[in-house]
C-alpha atoms as a PDB file:
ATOM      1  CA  UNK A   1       0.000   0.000   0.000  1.00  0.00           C
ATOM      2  CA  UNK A   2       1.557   3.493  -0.914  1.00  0.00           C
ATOM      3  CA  UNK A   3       2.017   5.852   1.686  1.00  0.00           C
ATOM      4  CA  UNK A   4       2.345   9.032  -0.267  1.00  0.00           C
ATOM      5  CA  UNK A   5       4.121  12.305   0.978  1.00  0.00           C
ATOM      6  CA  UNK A   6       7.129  14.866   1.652  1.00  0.00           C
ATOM      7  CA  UNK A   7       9.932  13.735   3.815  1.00  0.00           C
ATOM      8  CA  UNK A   8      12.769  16.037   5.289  1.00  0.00           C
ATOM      9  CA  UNK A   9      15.878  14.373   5.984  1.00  0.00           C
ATOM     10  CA  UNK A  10      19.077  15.919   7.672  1.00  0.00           C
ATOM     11  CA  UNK A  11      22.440  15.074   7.679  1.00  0.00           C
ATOM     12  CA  UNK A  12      24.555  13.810  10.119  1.00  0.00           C
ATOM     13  CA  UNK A  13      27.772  14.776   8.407  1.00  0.00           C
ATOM     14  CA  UNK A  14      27.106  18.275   8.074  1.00  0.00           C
ATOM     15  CA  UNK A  15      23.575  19.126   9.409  1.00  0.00           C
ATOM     16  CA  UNK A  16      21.901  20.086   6.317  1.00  0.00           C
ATOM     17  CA  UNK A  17      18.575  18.971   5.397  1.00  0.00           C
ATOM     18  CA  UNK A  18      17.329  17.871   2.144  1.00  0.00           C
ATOM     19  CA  UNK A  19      13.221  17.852   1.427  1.00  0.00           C
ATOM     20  CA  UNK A  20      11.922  15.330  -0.968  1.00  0.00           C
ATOM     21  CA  UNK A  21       8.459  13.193  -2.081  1.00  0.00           C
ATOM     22  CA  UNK A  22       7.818   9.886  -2.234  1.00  0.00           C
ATOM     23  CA  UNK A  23       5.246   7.227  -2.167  1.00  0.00           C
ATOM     24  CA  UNK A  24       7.305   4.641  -0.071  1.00  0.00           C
ATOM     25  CA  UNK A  25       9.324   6.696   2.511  1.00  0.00           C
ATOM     26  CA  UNK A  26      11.248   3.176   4.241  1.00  0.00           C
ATOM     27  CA  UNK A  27      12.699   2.266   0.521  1.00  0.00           C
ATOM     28  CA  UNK A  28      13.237   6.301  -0.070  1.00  0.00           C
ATOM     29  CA  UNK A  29      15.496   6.691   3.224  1.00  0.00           C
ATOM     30  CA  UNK A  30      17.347   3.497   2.178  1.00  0.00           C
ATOM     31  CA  UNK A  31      17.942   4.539  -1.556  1.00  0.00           C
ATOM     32  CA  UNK A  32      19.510   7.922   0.465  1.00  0.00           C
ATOM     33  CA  UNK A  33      21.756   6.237   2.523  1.00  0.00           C
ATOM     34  CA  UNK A  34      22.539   3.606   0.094  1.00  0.00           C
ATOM     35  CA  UNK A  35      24.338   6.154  -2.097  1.00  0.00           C
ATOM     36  CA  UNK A  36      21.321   5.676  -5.142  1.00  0.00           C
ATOM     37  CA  UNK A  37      20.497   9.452  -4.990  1.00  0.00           C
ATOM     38  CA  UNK A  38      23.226  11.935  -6.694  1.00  0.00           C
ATOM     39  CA  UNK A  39      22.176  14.956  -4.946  1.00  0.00           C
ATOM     40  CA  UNK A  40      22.832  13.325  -1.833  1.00  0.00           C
ATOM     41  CA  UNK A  41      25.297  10.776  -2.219  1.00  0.00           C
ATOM     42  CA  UNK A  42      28.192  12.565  -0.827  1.00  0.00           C
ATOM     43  CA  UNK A  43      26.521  13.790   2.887  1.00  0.00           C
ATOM     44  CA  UNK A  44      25.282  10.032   3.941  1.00  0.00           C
ATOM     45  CA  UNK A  45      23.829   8.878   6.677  1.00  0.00           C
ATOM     46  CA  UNK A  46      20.561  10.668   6.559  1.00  0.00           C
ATOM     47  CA  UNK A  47      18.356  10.371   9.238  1.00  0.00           C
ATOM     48  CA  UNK A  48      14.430  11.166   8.912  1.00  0.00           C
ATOM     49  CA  UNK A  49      13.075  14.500  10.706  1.00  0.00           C
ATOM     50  CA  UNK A  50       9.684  14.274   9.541  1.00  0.00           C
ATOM     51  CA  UNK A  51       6.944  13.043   7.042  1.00  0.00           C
ATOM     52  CA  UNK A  52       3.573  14.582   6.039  1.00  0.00           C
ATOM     53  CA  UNK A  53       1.781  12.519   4.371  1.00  0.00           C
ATOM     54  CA  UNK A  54      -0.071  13.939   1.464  1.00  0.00           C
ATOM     55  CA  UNK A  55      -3.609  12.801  -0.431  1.00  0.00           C
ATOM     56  CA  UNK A  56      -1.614  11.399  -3.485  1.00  0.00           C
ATOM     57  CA  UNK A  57       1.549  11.601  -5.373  1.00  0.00           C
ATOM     58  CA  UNK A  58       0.878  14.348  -7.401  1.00  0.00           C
ATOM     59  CA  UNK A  59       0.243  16.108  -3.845  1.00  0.00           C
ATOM     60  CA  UNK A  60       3.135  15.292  -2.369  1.00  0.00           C
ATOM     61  CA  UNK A  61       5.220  16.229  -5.580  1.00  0.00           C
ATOM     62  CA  UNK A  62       4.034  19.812  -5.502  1.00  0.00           C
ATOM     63  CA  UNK A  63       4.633  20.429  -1.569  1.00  0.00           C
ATOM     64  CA  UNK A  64       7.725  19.706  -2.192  1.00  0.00           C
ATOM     65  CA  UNK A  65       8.226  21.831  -4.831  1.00  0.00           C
ATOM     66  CA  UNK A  66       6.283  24.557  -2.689  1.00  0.00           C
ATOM     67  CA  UNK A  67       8.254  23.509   0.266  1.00  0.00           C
ATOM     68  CA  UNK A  68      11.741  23.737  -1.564  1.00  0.00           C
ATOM     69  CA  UNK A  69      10.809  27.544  -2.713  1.00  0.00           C
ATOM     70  CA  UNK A  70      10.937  28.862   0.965  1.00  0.00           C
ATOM     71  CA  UNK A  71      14.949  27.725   0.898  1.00  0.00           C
ATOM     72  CA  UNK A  72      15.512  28.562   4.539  1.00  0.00           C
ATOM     73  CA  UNK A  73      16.526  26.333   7.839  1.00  0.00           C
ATOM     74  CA  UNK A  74      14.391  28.364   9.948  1.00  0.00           C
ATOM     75  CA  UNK A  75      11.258  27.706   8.263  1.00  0.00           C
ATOM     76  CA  UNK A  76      12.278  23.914   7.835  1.00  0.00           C
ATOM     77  CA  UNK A  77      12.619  23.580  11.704  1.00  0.00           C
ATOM     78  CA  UNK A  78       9.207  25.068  12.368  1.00  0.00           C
ATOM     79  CA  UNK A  79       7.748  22.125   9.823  1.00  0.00           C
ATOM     80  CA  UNK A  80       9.721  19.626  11.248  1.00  0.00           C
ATOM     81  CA  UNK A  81       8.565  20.737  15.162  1.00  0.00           C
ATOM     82  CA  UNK A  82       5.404  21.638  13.703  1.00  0.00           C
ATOM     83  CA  UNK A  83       4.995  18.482  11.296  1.00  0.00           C
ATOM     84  CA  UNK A  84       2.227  20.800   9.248  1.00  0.00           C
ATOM     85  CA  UNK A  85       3.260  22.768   5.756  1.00  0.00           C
ATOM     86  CA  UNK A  86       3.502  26.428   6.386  1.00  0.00           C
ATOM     87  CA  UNK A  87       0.952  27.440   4.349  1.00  0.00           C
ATOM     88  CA  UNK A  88      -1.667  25.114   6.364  1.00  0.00           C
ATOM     89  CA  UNK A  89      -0.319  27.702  10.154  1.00  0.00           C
END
């Protein structure tokens, strides 16, 4: 059964975090750590923060886009403490 929605991940290497969609977060997390993802290859392990789970795919792919636009820690920490989108405060 899919489990669609946005995940935030951070880094244990150098703290950053790294915001992505999926519709199997478990496999996702392992693909991350496994090396399978280029954009994140090279700051493994990744731990998960938080997941919001989202209606369907196409959902989840456009809060993450709409989460990615805000670019800014702050405002990453308050979703992660929060676990709710800013635009749903």
């Amino acid at each position: 059964m899919a489990n669609f929605g946005v995940y935030i991940l951070e880094s244990i290497k150098n703290n950053r975090y790294y915001v992505g969609s999926t519709d199997n977060v478990f496999r996702r997390i392992q693909e991350h750590n496994a090396g399978r993802v280029s954009s994140t290859k090279n700051t493994r392990p990744w731990i998960i923060k938080v997941f919001i789970e989202c209606a369907d795919l196409s959902d989840a792919r456009s809060s993450e886009y709409r989460l990615k636009k805000y670019k800014r820690k702050d405002i990453l920490k308050k979703v992660i403490q929060d676990k709710i989108f800013p635009w749903n405060y």
